[in-house]
Every structure is written in structure tokens, then in C-alpha cells.
Protein backbone atom coordinates (compact mmCIF):
# COMPACT_ATOMS: atom_id res chain seq x y z
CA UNK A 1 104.02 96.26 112.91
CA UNK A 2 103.63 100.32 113.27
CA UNK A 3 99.49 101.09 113.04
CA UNK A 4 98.54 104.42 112.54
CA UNK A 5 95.25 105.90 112.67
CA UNK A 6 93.14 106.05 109.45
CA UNK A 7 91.93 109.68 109.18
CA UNK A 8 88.89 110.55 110.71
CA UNK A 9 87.43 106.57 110.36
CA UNK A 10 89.13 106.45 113.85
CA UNK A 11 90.71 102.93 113.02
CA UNK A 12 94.03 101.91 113.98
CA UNK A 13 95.89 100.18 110.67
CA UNK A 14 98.86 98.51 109.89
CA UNK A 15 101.26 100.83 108.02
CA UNK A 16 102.20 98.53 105.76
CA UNK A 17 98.73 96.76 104.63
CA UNK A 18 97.79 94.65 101.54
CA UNK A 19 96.71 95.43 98.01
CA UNK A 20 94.79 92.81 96.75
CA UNK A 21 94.63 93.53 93.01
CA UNK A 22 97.48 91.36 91.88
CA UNK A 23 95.52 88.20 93.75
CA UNK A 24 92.38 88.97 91.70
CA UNK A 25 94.16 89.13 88.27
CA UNK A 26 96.06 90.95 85.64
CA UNK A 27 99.48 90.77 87.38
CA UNK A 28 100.61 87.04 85.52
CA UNK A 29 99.98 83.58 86.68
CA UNK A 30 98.40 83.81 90.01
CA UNK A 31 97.06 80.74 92.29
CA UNK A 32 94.53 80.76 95.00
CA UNK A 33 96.07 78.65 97.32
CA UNK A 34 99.09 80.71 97.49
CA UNK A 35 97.11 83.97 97.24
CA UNK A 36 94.99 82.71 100.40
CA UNK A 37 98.96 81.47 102.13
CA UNK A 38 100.10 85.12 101.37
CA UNK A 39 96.60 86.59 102.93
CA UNK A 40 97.26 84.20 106.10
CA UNK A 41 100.81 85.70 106.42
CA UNK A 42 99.90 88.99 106.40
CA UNK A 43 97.32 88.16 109.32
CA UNK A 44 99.89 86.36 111.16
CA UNK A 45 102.84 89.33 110.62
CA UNK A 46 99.78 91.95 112.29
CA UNK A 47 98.12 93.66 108.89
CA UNK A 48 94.60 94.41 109.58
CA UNK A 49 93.92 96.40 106.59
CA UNK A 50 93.24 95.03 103.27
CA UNK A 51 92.29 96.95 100.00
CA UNK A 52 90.29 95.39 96.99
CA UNK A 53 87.85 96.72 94.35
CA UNK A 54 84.64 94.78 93.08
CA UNK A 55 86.72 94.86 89.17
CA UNK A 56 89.88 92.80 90.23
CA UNK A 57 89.02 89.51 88.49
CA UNK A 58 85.50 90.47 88.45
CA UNK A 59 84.95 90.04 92.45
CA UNK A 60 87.67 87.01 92.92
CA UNK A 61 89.91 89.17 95.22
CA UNK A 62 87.07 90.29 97.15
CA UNK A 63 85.63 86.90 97.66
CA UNK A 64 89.41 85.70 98.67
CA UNK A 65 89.17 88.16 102.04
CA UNK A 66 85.98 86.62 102.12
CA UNK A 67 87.54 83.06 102.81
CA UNK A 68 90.27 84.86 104.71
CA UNK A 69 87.63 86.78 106.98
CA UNK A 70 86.31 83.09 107.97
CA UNK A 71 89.44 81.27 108.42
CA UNK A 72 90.07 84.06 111.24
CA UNK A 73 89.57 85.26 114.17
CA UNK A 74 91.40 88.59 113.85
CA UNK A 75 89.47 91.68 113.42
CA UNK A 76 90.45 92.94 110.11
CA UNK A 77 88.60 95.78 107.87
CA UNK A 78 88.10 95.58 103.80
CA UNK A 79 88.45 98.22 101.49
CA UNK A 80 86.40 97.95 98.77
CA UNK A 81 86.26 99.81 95.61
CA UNK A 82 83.54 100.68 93.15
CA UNK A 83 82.72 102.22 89.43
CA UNK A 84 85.30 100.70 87.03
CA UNK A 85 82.70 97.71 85.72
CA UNK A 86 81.01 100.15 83.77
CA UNK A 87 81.21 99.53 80.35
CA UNK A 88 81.56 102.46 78.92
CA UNK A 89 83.21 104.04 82.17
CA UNK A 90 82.17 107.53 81.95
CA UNK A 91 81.12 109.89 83.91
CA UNK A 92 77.56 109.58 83.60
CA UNK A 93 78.25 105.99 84.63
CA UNK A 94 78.56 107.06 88.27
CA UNK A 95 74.96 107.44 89.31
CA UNK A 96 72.79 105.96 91.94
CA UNK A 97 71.42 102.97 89.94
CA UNK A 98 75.03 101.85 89.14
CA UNK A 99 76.45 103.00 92.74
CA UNK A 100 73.96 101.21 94.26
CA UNK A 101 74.08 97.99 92.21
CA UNK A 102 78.33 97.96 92.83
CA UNK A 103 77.43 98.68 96.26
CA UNK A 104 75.32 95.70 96.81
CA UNK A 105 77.54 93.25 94.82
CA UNK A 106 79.93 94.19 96.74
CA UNK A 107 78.52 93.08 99.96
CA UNK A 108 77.12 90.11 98.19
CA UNK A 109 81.61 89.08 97.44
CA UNK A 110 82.08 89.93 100.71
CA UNK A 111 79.38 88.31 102.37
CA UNK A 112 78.59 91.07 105.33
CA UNK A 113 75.86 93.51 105.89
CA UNK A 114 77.90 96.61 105.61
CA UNK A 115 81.63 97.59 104.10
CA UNK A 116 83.73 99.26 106.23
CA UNK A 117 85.09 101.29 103.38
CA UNK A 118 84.17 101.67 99.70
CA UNK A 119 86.32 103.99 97.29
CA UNK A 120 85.38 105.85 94.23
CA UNK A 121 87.69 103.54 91.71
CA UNK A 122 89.48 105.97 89.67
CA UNK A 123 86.85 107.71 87.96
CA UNK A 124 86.64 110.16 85.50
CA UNK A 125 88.18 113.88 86.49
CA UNK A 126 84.44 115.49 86.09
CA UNK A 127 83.19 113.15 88.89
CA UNK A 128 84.77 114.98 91.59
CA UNK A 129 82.86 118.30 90.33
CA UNK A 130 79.68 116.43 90.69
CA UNK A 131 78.17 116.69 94.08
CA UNK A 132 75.22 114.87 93.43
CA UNK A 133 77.50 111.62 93.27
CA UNK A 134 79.18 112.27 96.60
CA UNK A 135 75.41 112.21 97.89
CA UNK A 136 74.49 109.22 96.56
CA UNK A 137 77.36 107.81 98.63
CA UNK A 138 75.98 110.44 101.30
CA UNK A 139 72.86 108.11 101.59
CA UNK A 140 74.68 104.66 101.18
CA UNK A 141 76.20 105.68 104.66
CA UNK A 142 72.52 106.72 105.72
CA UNK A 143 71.01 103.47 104.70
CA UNK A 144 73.81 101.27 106.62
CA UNK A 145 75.09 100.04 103.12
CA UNK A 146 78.25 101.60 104.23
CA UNK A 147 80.54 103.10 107.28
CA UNK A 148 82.87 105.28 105.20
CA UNK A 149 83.56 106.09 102.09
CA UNK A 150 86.79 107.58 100.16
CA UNK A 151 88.10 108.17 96.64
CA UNK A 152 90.84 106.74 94.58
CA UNK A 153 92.58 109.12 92.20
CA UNK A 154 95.21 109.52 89.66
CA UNK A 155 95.95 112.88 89.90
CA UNK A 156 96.59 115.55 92.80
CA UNK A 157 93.91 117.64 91.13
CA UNK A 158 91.14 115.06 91.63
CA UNK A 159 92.40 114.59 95.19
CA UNK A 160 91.99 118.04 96.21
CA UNK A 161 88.85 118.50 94.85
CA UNK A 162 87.63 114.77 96.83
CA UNK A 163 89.01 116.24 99.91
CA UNK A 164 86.46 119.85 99.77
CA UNK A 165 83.34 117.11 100.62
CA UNK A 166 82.94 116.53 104.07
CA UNK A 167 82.66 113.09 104.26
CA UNK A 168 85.27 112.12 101.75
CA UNK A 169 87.47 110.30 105.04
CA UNK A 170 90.23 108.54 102.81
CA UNK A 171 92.06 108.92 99.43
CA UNK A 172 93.96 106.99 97.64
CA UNK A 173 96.49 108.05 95.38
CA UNK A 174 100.02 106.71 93.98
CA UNK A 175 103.10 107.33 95.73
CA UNK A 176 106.49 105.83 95.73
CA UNK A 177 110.13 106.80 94.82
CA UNK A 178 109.02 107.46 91.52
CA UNK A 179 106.26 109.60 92.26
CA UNK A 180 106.77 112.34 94.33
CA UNK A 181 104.49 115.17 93.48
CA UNK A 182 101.54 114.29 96.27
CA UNK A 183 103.47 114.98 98.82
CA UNK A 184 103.72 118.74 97.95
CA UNK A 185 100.21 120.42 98.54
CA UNK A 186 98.00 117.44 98.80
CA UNK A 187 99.66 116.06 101.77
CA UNK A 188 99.90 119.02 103.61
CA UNK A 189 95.57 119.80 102.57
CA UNK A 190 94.87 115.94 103.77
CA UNK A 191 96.65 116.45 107.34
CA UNK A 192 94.60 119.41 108.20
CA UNK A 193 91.24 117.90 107.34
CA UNK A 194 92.31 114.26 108.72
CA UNK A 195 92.24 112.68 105.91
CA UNK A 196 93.58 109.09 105.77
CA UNK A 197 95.73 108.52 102.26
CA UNK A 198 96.30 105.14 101.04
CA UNK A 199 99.98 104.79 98.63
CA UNK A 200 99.18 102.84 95.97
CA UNK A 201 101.84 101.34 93.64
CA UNK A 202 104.16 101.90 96.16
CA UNK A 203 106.86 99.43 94.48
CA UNK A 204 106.02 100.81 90.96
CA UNK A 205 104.57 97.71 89.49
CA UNK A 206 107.72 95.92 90.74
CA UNK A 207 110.27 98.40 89.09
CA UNK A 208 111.17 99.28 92.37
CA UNK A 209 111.80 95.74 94.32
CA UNK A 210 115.13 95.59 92.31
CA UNK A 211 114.67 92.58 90.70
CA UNK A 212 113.67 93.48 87.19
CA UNK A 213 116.26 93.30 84.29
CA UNK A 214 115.84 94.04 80.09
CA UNK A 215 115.14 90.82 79.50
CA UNK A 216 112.34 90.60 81.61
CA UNK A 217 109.09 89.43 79.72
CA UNK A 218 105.35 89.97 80.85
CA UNK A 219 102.77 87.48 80.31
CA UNK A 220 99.75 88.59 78.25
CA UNK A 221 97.50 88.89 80.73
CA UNK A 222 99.77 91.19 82.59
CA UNK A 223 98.95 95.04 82.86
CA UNK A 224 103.05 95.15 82.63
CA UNK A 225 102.80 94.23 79.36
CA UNK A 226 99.74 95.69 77.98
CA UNK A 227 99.50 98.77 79.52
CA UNK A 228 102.56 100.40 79.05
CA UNK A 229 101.16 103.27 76.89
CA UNK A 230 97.72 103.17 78.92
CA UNK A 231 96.08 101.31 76.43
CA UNK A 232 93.16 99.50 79.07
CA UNK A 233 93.89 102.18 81.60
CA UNK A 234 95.79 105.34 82.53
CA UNK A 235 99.24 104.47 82.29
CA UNK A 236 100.17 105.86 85.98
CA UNK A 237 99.65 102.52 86.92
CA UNK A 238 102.00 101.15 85.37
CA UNK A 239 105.42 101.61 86.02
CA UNK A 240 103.70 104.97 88.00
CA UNK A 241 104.18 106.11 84.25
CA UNK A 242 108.01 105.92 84.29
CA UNK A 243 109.62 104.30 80.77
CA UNK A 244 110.51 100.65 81.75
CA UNK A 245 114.44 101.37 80.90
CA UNK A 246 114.29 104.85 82.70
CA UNK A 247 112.69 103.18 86.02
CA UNK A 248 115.65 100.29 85.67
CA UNK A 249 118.41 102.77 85.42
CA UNK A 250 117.40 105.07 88.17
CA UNK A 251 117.19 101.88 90.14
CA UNK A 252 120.64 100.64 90.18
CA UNK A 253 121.21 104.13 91.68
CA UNK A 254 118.39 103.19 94.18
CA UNK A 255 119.97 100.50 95.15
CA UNK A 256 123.79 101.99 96.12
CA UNK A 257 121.60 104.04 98.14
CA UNK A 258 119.51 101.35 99.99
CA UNK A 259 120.39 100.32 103.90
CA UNK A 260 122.56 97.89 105.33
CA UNK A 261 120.25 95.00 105.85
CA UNK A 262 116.79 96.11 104.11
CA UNK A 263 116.00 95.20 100.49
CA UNK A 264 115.20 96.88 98.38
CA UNK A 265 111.31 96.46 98.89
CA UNK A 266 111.69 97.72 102.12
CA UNK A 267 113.71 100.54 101.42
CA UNK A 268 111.14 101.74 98.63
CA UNK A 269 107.98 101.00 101.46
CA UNK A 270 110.31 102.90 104.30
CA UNK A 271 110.79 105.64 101.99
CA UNK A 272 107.13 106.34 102.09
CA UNK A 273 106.52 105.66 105.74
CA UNK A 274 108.87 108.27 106.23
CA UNK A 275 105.76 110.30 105.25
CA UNK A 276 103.43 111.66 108.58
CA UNK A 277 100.58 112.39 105.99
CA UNK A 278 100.76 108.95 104.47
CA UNK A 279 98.59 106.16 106.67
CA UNK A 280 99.78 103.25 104.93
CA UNK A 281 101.42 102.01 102.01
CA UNK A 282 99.28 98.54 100.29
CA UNK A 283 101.67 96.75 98.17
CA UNK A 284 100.40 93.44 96.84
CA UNK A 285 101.84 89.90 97.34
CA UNK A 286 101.06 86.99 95.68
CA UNK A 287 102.52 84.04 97.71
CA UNK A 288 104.19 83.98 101.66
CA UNK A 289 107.53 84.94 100.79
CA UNK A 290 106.35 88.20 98.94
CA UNK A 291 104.01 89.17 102.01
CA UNK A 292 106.66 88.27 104.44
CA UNK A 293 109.34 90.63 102.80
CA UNK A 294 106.59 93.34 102.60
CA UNK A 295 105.40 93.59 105.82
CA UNK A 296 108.54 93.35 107.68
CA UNK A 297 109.47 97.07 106.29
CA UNK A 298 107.01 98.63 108.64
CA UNK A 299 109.84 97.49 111.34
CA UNK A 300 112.65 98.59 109.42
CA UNK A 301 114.46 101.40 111.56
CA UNK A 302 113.87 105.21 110.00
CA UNK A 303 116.04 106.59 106.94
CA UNK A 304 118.51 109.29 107.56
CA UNK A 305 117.79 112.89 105.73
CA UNK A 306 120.99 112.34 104.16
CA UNK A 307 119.26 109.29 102.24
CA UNK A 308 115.87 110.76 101.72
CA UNK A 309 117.89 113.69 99.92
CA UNK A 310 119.98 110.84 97.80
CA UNK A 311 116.72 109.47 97.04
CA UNK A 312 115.13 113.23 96.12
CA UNK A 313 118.33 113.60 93.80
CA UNK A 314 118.10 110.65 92.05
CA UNK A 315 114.55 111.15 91.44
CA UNK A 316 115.08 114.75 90.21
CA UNK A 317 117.65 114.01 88.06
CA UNK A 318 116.34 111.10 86.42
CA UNK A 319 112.41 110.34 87.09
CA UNK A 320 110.68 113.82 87.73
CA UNK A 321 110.51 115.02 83.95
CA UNK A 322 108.18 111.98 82.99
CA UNK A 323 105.85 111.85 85.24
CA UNK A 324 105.62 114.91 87.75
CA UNK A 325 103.59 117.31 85.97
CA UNK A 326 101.38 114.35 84.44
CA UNK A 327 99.50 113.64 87.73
């Protein structure tokens, strides 16, 4: 496992770490036992960094790392994330009675006295032109609620703007083969002020692990199949935004394209390690054999510039006209 250092937090973290959404819900039929096997082999293959949010099955994936936390002896940290529970989520939504409420439910899931890292959860684009609600989180730090706090975003506009407050330390924003725009200008903004980023999506809701077909169907209670069109939530999460038959053609191009001896989920999570900016990519697993393929990526030996320009092509050719000026 490669560990690189987590902006200005001064923590060392595996490259390739763990998203814990699809373990708390809304990715299909999920169970615990193998979500807490999958957790335990990610431990075992060296991650140390896991990221959750207090809204993924209303506090379920948090309270998983919980039970992971206590089966071992590991140091590990846990990124948190707060705001989405409000109901309506709006930007008035984000002030210090509900930051502080998230805050404390949060360490209430996670059954410590202070998170090592809670994230602004995708909030509304005025948010980050309010600096009264970067100072609420200002005095979460002071009152030891807290060690550091970030920002997760869907577009490179909202991660700019995090990055001009001082103590914004990480952001998280999607980035994969599909999604290329961040690593224009925001990257190069985030190195100079040390700012950790966190890939998100890196395998495009699946799209990108190669083994999704036409005939494919998506449970109800999967954000593959009712989010499409952004219906419960901005449709960059899905898909990163790309049209389901788009995304499987540019694929099979992906895939002439991929190493001798990496999968394709490795070959999408290289692709982004080959990044300096990016700290570490969090895709999510939901049993052993998912985690296992994963994590091994961060091992996988570095991609040529002749591929990283294949991969560039294909993406200009076929991808960047959905979805690069979007975000």
C-alpha cells in the first residue's frame, strides 16, 4: 500500500482508502456481515483511511467503523460528513444549531470524543460564500468537537471558493476517467495551499469496473436506478453524470487500453493515482473480494504517458461533452 500525506492534517493515508456509502445503503442489497468482512480486509491489505457521512443509512455506515474501530487494533482515522439530513436541505439549513446537532450525532455513531475529520456534505453552491458557516466549524475545532474539517463538492467552482478559508484542510470532489475537469485549475490551486483532495466516484458508480452490460437492472433502492436524471440528488453522482450507454461504450475502448495483468478497477483507480494533487482515491466495497481487488491497485506499477494520452482521447472524444462544463 502507497500512503501519502493528507494535506496539511499531517496524516499519512493509504492511497487507495474506503468509501463507505455503498455499506450504509442505496447501492442494492447490502449485508452487514459482509460489509464488516470487506471493512476487515481493507485493515488487513494496510487502508487506514475510511470516509462516511452521518446520511448513509441514517448513521449505519458510521456505526459499522464503529464495530470495525473495536475489533482492531490498527490506528485508523474516520471521515465523517455532515448537512445532507436536513429536510429541506438549503442553505439556510447550514447553521450552528444544525452543525452542531450533526456534529454531535456524529460522535454519538462513532462513539469517540472527537472526529478526526468532518466534511461539509455537498451543500448548496451559496454555502461556500458564507463565512459565517466556515466559523461555526471554526469553533467546533475550538471546542475539541473536531481536529479538521473539509468540504465535499460537486463542482470545481465550489472547490475553489472552499479552498480561499484557511482552515478548509481537505476537499472532496469527483474524479475518475470520466471526469476530468478538476484536474485543470483546482488541482494545481489545492497543491499550493496543501490541500488534501479526496476522488470520489472514482469507478463511476461501477461504469468503470467493466462489468456492466444493457441488460443490467438496478434494484429500487439503488441510486443507479433512481437517480439517473438527479431526481434525489445531483446527478454527478451517478454515472459522474455520463448517459449509462455512453459510459458502456467508451468503456469497451477503456478496456483495449487497460494493462497486462490489472483489471479494469485497477486501471480506472491507477489512472487517478497517477495524479500528485490527488491524496487518495475511496472507492466502496461491499464484501472481501470487492475490497481485495480495490486495494491491490495502489501496488499496481505506474501507467505509461502513452496510455494516459489513450485514456485523454477516449475521454475527449466520447465523455467530455456531457459532463465537463457541468461541474
Amino acid at each position: 500500500m502507497q500512503y501519502r500525506t493528507l494535506g496539511r492534517t499531517g496524516w499519512k493515508v493509504s492511497a487507495v482508502s474506503f468509501g463507505a456509502w455503498a455499506i450504509g445503503g442505496s447501492w442494492g442489497p447490502v449485508k452487514d456481515g459482509e460489509s464488516i468482512a470487506a471493512l476487515h480486509t481493507a485493515v488487513d491489505m494496510g487502508v487506514n483511511f475510511f470516509d462516511t457521512a452521518d446520511a448513509y443509512g441514517g448513521g449505519k455506515s458510521e456505526r459499522l467503523l464503529t464495530q470495525l474501530r473495536k475489533e482492531r487494533a490498527e490506528e485508523i482515522v474516520i471521515a465523517t460528513k455532515i448537512g445532507r439530513r436536513s429536510n429541506p436541505h438549503t442553505v439556510d439549513s447550514y447553521n450552528r444549531e444544525n452543525l452542531t446537532a450533526y456534529t454531535e450525532r456524529c460522535l454519538q455513531n462513532l462513539d469517540v470524543e472527537v472526529l478526526d475529520l468532518v466534511q461539509l456534505h455537498c451543500p448548496p453552491t451559496e454555502v461556500y460564500y458564507r463565512p459565517e458557516v466556515f466559523g461555526i466549524l471554526d469553533d467546533l475545532v475550538t471546542a475539541g468537537k473536531i481536529r479538521h474539517y473539509g468540504v465535499s463538492v460537486e463542482k470545481v467552482e465550489e472547490a475553489l471558493k472552499a479552498i480561499e478559508y484557511p482552515n478548509v484542510k481537505t476537499v472532496q470532489i469527483v474524479f475518475n476517467m470520466f471526469r476530468h475537469r478538476p484536474a485543470e485549475l483546482f488541482f494545481q490551486q489545492a497543491e499550493q495551499k496543501q490541500v488534501g483532495i479526496l476522488a470520489r466516484v472514482p469507478l463511476a458508480s461501477g461504469l468503470l469496473t467493466g462489468k456492466m452490460t444493457r441488460q443490467r437492472v438496478f434494484t429500487g433502492d439503488d441510486h443507479r436506478n433512481y437517480n439517473r436524471h438527479g431526481e434525489r440528488f445531483d446527478r454527478g453522482e451517478t454515472f459522474a453524470g455520463v448517459p449509462y450507454e455512453v459510459g458502456l461504450d467508451a468503456v469497451e475502448e477503456l478496456k483495449a487500453l487497460c494493462p497486462e495483468g490489472m483489471t479494469m478497477v485497477q486501471f480506472a483507480l491507477r489512472w487517478i493515482l497517477m495524479f500528485d494533487a490527488v491524496t487518495c482515491a475511496i472507492p466502496g466495497a461491499k464484501r472481501p473480494l470487492q475490497a481485495e481487488e480495490n486495494f491491490a491497485a495502489a501496488d499496481a506499477p505506474a501507467l505509461t504517458a502513452e496510455t494516459m494520452a489513450a485514456v485523454l482521447a477516449v475521454y475527449d472524444e466520447r465523455i467530455r461533452e456531457h459532463v465537463h462544463q457541468c461541474w
